[in-house]
N, C-alpha and C. Protein backbone atom coordinates (compact mmCIF):
# COMPACT_ATOMS: atom_id res chain seq x y z
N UNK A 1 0.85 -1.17 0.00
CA UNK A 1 0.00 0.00 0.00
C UNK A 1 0.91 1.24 0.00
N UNK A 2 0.77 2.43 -0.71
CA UNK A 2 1.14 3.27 -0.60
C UNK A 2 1.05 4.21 0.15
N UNK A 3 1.85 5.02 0.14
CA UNK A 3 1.45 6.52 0.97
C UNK A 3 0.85 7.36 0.59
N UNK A 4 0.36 7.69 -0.55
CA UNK A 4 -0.23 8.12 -0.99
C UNK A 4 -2.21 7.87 -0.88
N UNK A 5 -2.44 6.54 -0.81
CA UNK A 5 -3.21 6.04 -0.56
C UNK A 5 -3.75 6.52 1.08
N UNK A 6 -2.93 6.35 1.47
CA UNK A 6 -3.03 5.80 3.25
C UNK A 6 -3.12 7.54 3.70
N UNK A 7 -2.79 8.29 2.72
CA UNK A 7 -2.68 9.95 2.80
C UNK A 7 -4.46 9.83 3.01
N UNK A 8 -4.69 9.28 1.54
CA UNK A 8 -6.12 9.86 1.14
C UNK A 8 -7.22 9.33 1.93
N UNK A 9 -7.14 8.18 2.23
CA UNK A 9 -7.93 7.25 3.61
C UNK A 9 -8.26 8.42 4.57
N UNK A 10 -7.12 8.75 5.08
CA UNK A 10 -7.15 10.13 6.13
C UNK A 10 -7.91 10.69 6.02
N UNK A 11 -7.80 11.38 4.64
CA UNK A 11 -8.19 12.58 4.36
C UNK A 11 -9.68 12.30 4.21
N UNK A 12 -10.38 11.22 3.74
CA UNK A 12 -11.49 10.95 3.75
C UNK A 12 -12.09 10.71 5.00
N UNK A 13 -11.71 10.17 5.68
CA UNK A 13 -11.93 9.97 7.50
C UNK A 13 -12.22 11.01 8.24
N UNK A 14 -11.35 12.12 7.87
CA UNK A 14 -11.04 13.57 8.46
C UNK A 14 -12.65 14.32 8.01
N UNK A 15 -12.74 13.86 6.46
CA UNK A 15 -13.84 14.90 5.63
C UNK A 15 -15.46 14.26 6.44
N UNK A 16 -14.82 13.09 7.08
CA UNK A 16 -16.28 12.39 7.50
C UNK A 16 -16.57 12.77 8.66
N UNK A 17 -15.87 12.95 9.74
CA UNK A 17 -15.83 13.47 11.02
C UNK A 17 -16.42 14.60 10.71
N UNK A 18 -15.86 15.97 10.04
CA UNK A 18 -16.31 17.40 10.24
C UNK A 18 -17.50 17.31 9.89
N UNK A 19 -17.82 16.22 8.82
CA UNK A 19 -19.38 16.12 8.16
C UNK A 19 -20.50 15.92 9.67
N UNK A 20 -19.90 14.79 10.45
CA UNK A 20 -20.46 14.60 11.60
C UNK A 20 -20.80 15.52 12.42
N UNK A 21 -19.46 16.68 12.92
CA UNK A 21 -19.34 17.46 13.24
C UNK A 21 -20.71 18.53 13.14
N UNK A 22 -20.94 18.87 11.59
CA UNK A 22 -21.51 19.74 10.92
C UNK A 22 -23.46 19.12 10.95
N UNK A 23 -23.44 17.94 11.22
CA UNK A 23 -25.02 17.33 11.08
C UNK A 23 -25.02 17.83 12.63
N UNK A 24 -24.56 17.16 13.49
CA UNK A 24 -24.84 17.59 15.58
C UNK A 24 -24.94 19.41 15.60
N UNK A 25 -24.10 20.21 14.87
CA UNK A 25 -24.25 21.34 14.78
C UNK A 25 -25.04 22.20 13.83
N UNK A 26 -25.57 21.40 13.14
CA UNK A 26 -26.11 22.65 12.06
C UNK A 26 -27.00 23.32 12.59
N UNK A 27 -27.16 24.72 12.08
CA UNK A 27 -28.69 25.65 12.46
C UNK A 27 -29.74 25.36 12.20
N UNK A 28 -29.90 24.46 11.06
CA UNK A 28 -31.38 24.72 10.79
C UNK A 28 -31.25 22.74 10.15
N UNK A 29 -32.36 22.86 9.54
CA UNK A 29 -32.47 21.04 9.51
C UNK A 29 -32.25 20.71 8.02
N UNK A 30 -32.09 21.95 7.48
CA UNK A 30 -31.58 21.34 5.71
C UNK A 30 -30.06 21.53 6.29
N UNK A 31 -29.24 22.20 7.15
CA UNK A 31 -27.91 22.23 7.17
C UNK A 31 -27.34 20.93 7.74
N UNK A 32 -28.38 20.29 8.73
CA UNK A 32 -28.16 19.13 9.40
C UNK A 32 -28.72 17.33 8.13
N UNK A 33 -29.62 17.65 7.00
CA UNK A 33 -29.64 16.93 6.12
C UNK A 33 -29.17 16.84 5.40
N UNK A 34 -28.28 17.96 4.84
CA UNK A 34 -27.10 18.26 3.63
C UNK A 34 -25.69 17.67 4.36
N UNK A 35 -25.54 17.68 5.51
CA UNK A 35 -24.18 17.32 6.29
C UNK A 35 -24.62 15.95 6.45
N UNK A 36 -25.77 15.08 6.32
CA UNK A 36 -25.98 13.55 6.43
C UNK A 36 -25.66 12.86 4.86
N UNK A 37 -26.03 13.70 3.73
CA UNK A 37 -25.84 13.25 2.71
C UNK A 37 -24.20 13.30 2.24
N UNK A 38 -23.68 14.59 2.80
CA UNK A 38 -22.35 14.36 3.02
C UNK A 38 -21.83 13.66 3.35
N UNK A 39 -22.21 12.89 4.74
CA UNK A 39 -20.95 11.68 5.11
C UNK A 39 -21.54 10.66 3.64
N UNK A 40 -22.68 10.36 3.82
CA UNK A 40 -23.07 9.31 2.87
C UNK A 40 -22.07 9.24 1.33
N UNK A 41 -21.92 10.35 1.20
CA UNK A 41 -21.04 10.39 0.06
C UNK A 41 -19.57 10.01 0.03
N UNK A 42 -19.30 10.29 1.41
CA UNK A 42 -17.94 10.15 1.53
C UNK A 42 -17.78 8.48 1.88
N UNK A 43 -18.75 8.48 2.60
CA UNK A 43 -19.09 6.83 2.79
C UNK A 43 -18.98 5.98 1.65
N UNK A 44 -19.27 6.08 0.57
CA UNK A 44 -19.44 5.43 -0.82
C UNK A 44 -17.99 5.53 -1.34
N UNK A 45 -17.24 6.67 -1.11
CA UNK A 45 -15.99 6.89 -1.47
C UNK A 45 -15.06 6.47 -0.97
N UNK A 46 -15.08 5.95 0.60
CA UNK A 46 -14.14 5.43 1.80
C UNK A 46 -14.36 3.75 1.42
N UNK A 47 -15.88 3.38 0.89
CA UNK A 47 -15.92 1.86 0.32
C UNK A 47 -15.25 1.73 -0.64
N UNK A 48 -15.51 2.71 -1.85
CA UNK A 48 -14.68 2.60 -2.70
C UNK A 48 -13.16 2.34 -2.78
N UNK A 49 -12.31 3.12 -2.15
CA UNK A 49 -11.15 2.87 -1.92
C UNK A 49 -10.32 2.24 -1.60
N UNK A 50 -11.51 1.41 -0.37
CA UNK A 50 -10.94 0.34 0.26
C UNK A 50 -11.16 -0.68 -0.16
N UNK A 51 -11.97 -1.11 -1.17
CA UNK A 51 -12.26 -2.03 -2.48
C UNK A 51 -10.71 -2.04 -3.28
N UNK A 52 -10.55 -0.85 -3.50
CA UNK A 52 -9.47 -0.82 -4.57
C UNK A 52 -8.03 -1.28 -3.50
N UNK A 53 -7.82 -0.71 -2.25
CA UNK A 53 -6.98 -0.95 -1.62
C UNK A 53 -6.79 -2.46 -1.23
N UNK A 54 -7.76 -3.36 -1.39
CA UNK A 54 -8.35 -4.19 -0.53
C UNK A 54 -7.69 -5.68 -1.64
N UNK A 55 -7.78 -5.26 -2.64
CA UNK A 55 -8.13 -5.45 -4.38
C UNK A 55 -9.66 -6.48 -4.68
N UNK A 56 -10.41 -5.84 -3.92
CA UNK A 56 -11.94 -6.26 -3.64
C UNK A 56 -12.53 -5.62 -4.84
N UNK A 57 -13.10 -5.82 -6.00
CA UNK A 57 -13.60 -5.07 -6.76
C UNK A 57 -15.20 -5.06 -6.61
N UNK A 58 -15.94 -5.87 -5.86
CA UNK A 58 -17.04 -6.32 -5.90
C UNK A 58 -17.49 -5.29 -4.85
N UNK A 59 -16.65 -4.67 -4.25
CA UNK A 59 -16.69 -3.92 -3.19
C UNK A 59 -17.67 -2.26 -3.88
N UNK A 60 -16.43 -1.60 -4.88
CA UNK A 60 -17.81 -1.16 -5.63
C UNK A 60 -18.94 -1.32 -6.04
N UNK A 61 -20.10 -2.51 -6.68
CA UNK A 61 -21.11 -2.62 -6.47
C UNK A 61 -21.78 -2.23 -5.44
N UNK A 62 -20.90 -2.46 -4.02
CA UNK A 62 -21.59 -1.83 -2.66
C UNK A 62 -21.79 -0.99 -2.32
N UNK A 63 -20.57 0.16 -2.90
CA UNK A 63 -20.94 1.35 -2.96
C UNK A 63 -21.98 1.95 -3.86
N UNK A 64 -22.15 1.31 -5.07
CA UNK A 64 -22.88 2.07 -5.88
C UNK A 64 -24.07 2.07 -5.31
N UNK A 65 -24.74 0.54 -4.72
CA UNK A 65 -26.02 0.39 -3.91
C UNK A 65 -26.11 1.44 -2.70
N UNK A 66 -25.30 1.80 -2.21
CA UNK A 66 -25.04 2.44 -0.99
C UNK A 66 -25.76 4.26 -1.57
N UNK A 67 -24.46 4.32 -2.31
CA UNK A 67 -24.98 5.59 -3.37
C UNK A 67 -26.50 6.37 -3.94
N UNK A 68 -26.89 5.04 -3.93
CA UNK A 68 -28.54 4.96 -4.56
C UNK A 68 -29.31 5.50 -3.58
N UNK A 69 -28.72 4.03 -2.51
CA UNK A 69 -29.52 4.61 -1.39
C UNK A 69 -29.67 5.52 -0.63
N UNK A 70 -28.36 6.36 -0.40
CA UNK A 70 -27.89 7.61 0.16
C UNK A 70 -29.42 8.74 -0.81
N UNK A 71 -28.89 8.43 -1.88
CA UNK A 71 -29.90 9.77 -2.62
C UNK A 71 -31.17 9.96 -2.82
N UNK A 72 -31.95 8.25 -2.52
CA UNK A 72 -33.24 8.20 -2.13
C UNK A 72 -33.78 8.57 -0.88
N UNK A 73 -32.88 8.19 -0.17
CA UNK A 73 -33.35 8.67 1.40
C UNK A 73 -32.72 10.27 1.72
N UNK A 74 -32.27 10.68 0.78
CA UNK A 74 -32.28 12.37 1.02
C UNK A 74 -33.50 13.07 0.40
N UNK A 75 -33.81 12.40 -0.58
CA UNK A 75 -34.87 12.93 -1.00
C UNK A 75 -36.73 12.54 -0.73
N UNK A 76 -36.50 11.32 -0.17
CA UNK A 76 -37.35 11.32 1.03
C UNK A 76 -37.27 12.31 1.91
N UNK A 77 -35.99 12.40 2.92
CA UNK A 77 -36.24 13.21 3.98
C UNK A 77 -36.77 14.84 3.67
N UNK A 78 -36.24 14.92 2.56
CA UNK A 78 -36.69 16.75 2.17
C UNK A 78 -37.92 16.77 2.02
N UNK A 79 -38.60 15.58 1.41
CA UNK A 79 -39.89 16.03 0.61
C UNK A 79 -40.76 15.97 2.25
N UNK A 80 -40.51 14.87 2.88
CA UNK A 80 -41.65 15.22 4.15
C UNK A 80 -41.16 16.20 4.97
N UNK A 81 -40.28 16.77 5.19
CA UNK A 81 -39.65 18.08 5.83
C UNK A 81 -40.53 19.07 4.77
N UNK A 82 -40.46 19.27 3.59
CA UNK A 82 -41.70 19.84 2.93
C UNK A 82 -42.76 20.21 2.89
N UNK A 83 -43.52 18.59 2.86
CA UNK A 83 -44.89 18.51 2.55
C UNK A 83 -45.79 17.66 3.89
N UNK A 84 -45.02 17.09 4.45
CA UNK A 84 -45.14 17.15 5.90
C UNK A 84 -45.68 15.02 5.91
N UNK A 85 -45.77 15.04 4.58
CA UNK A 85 -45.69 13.42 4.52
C UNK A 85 -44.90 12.71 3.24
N UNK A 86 -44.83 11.45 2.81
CA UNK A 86 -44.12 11.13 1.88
C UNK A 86 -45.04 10.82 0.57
N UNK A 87 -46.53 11.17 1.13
CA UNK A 87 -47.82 10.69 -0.24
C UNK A 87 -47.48 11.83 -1.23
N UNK A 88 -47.38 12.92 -1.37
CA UNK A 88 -46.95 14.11 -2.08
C UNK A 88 -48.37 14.67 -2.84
N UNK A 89 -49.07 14.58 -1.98
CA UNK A 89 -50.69 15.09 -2.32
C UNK A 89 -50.17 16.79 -1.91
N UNK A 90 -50.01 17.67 -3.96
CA UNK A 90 -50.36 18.76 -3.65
C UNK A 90 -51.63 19.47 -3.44
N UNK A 91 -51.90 19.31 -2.41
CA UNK A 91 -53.37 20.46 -2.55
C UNK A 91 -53.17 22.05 -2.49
C-alpha cells in the first residue's frame, strides 16, 4: 500500500468526522440533512477505496447500492420536511 493512498484514507476519515461534526451542529435542519448526505457520500468513497486498496472489486457494487440509497433517502427526507408526509398530495 502506498502513501499516498493511506494519505487519502485520512483525508477521507477527516472529511467524514467534520461532516459529523456539521449534522450535531447545524442551524437549521436542511444544514443538518445536507451534512448527512455528506458523510453518505464520503461513505461510498471510503468503500470505494478500500475495495481498490483491498483489491476487492465487488466492493464497488456496494458502494454504488449504498450511493442509490444515500440519494433516495435524502430525497425522502426533504420532501416530508416539505410537505409534511411522503404521499406528495399537492393540494
Amino acid at each position: 500500500m502506498s502513501a499516498d493512498l493511506i494519505i487519502a484514507m485520512a483525508g477521507v476519515l477527516a472529511s467524514m468526522a467534520m461532516t459529523l461534526l456539521r449534522a450535531t451542529r447545524g442551524p437549521t435542519v436542511y444544514d443538518r440533512i445536507l451534512a448527512v448526505n455528506t458523510f453518505g457520500t464520503a461513505t461510498v468513497l471510503f468503500i470505494a477505496v478500500l475495495g481498490f486498496l483491498g483489491g476487492r472489486p465487488d466492493f464497488l457494487d456496494l458502494a454504488l447500492l449504498y450511493a442509490g440509497l444515500n440519494f433516495i433517502g435524502t430525497i425522502a427526507v426533504l420532501r416530508y420536511f416539505k410537505h409534511g408526509s411522503l404521499a406528495g398530495d399537492e393540494d
